[in-house]
N, C-alpha and C. Protein backbone atom coordinates (compact mmCIF):
# COMPACT_ATOMS: atom_id res chain seq x y z
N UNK A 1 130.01 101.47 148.97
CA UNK A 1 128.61 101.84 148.93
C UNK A 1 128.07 101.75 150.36
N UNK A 2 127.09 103.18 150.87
CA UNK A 2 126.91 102.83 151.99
C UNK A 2 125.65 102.01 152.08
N UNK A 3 125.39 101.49 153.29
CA UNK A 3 124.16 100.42 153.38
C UNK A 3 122.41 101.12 153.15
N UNK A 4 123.00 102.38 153.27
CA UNK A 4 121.51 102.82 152.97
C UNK A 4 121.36 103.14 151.64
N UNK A 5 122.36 103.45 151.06
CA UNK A 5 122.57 103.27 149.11
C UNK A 5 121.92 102.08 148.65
N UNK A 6 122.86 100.95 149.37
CA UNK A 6 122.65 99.66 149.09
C UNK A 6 120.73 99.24 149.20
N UNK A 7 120.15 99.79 150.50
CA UNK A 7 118.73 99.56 150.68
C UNK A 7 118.02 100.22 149.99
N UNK A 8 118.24 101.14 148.89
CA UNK A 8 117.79 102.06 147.73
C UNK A 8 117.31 101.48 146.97
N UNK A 9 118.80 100.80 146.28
CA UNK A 9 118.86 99.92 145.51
C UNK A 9 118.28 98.24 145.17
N UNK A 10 118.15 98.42 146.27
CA UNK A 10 116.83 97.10 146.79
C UNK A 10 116.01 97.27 146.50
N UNK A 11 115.14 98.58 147.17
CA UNK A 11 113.95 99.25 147.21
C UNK A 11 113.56 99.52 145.91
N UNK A 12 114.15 100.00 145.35
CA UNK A 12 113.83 100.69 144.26
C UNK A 12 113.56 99.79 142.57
N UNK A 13 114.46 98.20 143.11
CA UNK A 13 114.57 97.24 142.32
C UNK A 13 113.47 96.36 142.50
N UNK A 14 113.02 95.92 143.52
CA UNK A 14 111.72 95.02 143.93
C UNK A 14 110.28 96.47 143.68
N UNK A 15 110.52 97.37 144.25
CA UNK A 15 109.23 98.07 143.21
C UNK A 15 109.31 97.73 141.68
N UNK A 16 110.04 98.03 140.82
CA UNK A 16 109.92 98.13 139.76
C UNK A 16 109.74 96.31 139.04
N UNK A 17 110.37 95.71 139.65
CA UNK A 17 109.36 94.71 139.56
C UNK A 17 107.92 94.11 140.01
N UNK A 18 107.57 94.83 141.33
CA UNK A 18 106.27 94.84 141.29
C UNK A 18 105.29 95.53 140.44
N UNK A 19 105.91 96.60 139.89
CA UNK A 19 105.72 97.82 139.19
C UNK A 19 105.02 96.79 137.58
N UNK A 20 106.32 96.29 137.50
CA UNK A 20 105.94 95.41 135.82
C UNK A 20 104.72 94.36 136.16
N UNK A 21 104.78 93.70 137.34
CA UNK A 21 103.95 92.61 137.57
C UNK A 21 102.42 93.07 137.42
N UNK A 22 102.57 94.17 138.23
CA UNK A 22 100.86 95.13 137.82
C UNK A 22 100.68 95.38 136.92
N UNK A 23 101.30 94.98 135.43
CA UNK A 23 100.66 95.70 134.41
C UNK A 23 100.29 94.54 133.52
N UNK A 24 100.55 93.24 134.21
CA UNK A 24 100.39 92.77 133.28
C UNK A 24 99.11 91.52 134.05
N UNK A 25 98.50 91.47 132.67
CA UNK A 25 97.04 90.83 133.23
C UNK A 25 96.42 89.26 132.62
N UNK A 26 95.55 88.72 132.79
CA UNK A 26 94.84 87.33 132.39
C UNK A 26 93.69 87.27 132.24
N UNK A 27 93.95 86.49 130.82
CA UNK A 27 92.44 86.25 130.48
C UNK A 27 92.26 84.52 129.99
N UNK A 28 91.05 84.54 130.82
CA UNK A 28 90.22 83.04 131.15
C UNK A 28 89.50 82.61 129.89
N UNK A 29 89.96 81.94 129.32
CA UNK A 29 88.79 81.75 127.54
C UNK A 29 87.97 80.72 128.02
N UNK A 30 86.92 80.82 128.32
CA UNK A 30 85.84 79.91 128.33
C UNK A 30 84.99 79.33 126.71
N UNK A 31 84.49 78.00 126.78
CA UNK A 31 84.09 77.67 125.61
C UNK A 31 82.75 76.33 126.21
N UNK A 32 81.14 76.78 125.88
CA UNK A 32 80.30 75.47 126.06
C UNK A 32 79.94 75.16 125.22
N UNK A 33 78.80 74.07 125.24
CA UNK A 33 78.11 73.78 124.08
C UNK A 33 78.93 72.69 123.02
N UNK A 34 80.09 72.10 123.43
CA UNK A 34 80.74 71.75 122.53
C UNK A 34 79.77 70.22 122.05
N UNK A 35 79.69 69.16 121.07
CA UNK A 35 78.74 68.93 120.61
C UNK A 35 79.34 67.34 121.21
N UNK A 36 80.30 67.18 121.84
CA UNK A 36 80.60 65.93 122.33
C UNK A 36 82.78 66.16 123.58
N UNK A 37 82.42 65.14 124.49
CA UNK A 37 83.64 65.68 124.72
C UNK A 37 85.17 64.67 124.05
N UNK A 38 85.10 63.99 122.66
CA UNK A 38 86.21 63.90 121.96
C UNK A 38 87.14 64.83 121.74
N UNK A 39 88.41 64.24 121.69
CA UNK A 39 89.68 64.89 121.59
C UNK A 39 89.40 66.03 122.56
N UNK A 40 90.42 67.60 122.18
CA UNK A 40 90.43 68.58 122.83
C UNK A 40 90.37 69.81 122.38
N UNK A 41 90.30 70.74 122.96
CA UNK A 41 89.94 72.45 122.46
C UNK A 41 91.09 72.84 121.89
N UNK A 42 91.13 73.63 121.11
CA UNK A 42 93.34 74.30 120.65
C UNK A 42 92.27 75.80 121.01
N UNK A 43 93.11 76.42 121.91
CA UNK A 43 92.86 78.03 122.25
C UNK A 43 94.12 78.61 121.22
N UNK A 44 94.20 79.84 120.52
CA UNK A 44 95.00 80.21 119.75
C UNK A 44 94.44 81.77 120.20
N UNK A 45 95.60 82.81 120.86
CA UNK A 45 95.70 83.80 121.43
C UNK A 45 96.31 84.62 120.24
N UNK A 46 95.87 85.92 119.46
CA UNK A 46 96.61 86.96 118.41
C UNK A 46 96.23 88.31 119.19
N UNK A 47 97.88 89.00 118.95
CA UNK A 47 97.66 90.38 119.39
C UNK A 47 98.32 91.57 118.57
N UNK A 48 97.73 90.97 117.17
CA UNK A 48 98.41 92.20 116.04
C UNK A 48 97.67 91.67 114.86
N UNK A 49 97.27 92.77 114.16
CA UNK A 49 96.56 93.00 112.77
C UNK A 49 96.96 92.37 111.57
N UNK A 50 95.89 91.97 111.22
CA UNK A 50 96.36 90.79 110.03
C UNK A 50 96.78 89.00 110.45
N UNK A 51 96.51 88.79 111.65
CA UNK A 51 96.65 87.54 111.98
C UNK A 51 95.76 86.83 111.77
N UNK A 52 94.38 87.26 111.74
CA UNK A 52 92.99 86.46 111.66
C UNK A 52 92.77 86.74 110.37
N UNK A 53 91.71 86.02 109.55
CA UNK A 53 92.27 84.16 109.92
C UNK A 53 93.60 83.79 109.95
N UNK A 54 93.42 82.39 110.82
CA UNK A 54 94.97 81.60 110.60
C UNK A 54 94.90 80.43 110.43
N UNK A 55 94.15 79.76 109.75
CA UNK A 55 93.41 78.39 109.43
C UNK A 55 94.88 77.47 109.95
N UNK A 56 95.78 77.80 109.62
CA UNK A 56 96.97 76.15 109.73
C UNK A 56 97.91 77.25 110.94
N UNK A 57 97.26 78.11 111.77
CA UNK A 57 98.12 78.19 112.92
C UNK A 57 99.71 78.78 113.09
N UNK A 58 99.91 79.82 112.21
CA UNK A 58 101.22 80.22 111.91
C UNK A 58 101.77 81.70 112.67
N UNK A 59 100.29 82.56 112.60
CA UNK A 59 100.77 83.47 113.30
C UNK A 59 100.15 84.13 114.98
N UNK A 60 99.98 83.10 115.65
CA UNK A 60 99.38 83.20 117.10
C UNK A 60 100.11 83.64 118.22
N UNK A 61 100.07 84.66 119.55
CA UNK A 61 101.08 85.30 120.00
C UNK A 61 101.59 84.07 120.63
N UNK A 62 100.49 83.14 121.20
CA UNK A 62 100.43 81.90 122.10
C UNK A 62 99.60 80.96 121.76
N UNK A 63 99.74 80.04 122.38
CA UNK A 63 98.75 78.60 122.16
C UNK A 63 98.85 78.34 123.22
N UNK A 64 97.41 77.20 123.43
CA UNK A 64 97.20 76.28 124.41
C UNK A 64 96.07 75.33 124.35
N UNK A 65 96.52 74.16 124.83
CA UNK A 65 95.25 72.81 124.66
C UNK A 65 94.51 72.69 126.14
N UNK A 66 93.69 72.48 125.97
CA UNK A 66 92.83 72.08 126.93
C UNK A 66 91.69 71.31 127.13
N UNK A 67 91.82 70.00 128.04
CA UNK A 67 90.53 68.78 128.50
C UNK A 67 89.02 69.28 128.06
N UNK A 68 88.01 68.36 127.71
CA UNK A 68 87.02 68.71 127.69
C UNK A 68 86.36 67.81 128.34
N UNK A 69 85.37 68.95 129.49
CA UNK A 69 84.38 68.12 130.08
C UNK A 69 83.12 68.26 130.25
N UNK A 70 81.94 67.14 130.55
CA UNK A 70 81.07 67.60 130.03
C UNK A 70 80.29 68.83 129.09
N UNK A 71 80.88 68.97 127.73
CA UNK A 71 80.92 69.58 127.08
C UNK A 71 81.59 71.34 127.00
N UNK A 72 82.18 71.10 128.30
CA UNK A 72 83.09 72.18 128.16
C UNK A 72 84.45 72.22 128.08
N UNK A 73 85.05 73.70 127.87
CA UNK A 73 86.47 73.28 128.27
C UNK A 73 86.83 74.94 128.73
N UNK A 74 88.49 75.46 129.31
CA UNK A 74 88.75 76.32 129.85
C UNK A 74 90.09 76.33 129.93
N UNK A 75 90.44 77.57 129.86
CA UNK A 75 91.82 77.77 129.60
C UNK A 75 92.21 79.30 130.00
N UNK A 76 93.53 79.22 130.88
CA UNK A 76 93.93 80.70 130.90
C UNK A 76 95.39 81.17 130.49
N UNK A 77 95.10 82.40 129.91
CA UNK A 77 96.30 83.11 129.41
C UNK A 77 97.00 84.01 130.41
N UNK A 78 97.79 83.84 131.07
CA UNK A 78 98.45 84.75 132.03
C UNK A 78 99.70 85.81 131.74
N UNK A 79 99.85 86.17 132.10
CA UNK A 79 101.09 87.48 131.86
C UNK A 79 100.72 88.42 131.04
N UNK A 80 100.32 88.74 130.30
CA UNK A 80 99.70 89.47 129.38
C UNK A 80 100.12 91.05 129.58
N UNK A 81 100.59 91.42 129.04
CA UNK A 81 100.96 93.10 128.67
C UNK A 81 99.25 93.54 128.35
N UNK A 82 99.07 94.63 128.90
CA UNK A 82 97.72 95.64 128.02
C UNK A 82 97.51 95.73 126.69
N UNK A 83 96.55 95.37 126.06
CA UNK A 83 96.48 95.72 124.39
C UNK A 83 95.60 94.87 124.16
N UNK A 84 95.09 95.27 122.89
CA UNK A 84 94.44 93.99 122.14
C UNK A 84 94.69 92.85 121.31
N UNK A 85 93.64 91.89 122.19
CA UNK A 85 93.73 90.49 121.60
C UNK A 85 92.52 89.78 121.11
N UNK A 86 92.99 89.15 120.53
CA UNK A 86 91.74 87.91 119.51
C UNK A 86 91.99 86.75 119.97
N UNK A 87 90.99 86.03 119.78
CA UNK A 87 91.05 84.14 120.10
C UNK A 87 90.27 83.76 119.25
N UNK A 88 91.09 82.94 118.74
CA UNK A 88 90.51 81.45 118.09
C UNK A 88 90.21 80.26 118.66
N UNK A 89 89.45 79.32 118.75
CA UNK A 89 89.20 78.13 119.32
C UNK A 89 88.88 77.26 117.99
N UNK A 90 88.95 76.00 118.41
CA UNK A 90 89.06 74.44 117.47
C UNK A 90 88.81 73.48 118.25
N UNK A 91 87.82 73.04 118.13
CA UNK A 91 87.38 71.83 118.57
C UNK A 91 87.69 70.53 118.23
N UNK A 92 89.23 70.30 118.50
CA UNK A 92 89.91 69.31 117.94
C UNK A 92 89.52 67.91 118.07
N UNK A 93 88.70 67.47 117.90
CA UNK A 93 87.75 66.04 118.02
C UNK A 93 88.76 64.93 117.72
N UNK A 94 90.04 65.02 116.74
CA UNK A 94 90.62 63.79 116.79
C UNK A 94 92.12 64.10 116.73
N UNK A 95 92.38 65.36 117.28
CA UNK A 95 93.69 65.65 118.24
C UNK A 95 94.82 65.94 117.47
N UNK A 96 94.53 66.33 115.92
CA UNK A 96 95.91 66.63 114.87
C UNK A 96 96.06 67.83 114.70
N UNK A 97 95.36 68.35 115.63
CA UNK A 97 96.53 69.64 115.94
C UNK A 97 95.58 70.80 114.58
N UNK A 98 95.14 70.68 113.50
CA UNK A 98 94.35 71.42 112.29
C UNK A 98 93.17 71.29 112.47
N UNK A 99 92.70 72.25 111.50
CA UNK A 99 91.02 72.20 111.30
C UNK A 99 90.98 71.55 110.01
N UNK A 100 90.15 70.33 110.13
CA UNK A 100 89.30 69.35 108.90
C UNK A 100 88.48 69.87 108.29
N UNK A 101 87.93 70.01 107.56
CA UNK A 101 87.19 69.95 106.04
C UNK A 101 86.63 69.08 106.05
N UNK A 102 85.24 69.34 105.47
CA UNK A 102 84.17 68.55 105.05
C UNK A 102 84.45 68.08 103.36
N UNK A 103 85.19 66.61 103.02
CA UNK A 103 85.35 66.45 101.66
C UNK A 103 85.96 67.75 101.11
N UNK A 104 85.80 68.18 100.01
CA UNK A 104 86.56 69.48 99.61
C UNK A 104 86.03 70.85 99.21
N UNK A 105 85.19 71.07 100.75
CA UNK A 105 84.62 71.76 100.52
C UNK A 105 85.55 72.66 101.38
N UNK A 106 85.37 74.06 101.44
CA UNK A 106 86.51 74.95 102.79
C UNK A 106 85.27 75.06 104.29
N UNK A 107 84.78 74.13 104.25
CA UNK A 107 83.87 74.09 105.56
C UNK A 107 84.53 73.57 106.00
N UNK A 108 84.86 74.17 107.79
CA UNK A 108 85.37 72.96 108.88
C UNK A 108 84.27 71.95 109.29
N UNK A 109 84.74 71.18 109.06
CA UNK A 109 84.06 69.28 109.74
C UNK A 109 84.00 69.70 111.30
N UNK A 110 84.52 70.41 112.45
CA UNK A 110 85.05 70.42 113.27
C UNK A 110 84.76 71.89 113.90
N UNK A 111 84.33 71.46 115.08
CA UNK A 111 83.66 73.37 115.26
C UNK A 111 85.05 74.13 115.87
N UNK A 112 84.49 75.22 115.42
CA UNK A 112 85.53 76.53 115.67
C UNK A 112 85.08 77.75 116.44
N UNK A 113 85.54 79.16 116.95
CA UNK A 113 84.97 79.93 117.25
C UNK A 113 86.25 81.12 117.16
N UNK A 114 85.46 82.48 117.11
CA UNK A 114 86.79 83.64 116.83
C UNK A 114 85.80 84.70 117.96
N UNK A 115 86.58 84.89 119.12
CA UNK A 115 85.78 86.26 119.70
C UNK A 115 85.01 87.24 119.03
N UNK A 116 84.34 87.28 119.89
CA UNK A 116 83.26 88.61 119.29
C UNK A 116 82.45 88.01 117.78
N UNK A 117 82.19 86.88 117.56
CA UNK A 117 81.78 85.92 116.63
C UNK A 117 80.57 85.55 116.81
N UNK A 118 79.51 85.46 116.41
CA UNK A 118 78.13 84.04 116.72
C UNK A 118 77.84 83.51 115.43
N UNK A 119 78.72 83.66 114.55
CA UNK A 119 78.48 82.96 113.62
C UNK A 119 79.61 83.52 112.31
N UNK A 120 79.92 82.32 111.40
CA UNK A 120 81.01 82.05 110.54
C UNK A 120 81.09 82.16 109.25
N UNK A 121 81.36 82.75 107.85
CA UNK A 121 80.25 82.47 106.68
C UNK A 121 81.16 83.06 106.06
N UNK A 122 80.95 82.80 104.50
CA UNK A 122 81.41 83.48 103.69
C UNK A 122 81.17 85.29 103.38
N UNK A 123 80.08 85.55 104.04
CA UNK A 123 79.72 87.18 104.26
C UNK A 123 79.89 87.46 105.74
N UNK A 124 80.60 86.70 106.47
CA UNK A 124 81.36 87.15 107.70
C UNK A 124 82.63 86.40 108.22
N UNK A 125 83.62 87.20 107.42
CA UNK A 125 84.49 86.18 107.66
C UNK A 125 85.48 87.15 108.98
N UNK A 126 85.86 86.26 109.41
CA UNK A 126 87.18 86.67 110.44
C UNK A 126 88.47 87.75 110.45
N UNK A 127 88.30 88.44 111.05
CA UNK A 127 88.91 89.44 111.37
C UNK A 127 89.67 89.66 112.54
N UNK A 128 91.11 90.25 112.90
CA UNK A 128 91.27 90.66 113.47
C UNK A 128 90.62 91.94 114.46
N UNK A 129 90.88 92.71 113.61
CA UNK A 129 89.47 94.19 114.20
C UNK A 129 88.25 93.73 114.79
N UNK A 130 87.58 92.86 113.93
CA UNK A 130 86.18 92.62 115.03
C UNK A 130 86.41 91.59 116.10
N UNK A 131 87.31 90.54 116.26
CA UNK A 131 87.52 89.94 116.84
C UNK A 131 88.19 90.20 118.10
N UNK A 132 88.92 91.21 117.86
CA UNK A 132 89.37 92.15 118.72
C UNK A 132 88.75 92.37 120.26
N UNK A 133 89.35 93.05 121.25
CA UNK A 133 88.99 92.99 122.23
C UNK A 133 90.31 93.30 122.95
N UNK A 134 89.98 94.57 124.00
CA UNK A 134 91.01 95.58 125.21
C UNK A 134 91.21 94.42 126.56
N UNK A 135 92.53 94.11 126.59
CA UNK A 135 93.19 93.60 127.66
C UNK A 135 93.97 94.54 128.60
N UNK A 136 92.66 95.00 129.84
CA UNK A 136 93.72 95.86 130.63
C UNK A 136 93.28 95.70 131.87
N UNK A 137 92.71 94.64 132.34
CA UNK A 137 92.24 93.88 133.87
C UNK A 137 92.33 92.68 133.57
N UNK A 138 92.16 91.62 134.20
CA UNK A 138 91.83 90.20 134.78
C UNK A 138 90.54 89.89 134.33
N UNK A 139 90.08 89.39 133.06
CA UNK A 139 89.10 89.34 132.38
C UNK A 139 88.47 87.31 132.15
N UNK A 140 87.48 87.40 132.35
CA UNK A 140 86.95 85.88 131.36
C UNK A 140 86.16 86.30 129.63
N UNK A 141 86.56 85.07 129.00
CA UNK A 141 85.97 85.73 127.78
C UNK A 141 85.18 84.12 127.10
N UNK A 142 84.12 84.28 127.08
CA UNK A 142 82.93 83.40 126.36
C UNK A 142 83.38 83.18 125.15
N UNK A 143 83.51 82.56 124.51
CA UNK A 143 83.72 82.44 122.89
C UNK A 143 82.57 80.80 122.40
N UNK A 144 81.88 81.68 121.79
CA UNK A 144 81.16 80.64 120.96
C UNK A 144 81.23 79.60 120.06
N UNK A 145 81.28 78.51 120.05
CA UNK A 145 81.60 77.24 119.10
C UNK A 145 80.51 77.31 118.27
N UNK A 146 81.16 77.41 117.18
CA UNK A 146 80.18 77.23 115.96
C UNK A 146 80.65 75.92 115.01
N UNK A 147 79.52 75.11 114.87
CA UNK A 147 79.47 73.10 113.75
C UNK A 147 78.97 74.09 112.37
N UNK A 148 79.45 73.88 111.68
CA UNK A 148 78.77 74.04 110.17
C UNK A 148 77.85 73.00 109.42
């Protein structure tokens, strides 16, 4: 192979990995308001239909925990292919990983939030589709904590 074959083949191999690196993007989940800073946030990342709800956490593309301080917390998702995604948040106050119940009722004890959300109910329940949201830049995304 001659050396300028060989520098082709270089060339042509480090583009195409720069090539992939540009396409793929991050998003910053921001969360305030939380009602105390016990335990920690569970961020739960979905990027396909029919995942929302996921009350016990089974079908999420990714996860991640994150500190809370003065009533906030923050977290980022990096690498990300283009497409749409949903987030869930949990305001995990005593760190077991689920969302609690109020006695036996299906209310969370424990605030939660689903993008594109300001509020939680039996006549608005969670969706993929509305929760939804286009990943195709370097984005931050607000998500609202909602206490029942």
């Amino acid at each position: 192979m001659t050396l300028l074959a060989l520098l082709g083949i270089i060339t042509f191999g480090s583009s195409m990995a720069q090539a992939s690196q540009e396409n793929l993007y991050s998003v910053v989940i921001k969360v305030e308001n939380l009602r105390n800073s016990k335990g920690v946030v569970q961020y739960a990342l979905y990027n396909r239909d029919g995942s929302i709800p996921d009350e016990k956490y089974e079908r999420y593309h990714r996860k991640g925990i994150a500190e809370i301080s003065n009533g906030r917390s923050t977290l980022p998702f990096n690498d990300l292919p283009a497409g749409n995604y949903a987030i869930s948040i949990l305001h995990d106050e005593n760190k077991n990983g689920k969302i609690d119940k109020k006695f036996l009722l299906p209310i969370p004890s424990e605030g939660v939030g689903i993008s594109n959300y300001q509020s939680i109910g039996f006549s608005n329940r969670p969706n993929f589709s509305k929760a939804s949201f286009p990943l195709d830049s370097n984005m931050t995304m607000d998500v609202k904590i909602i206490y029942m």
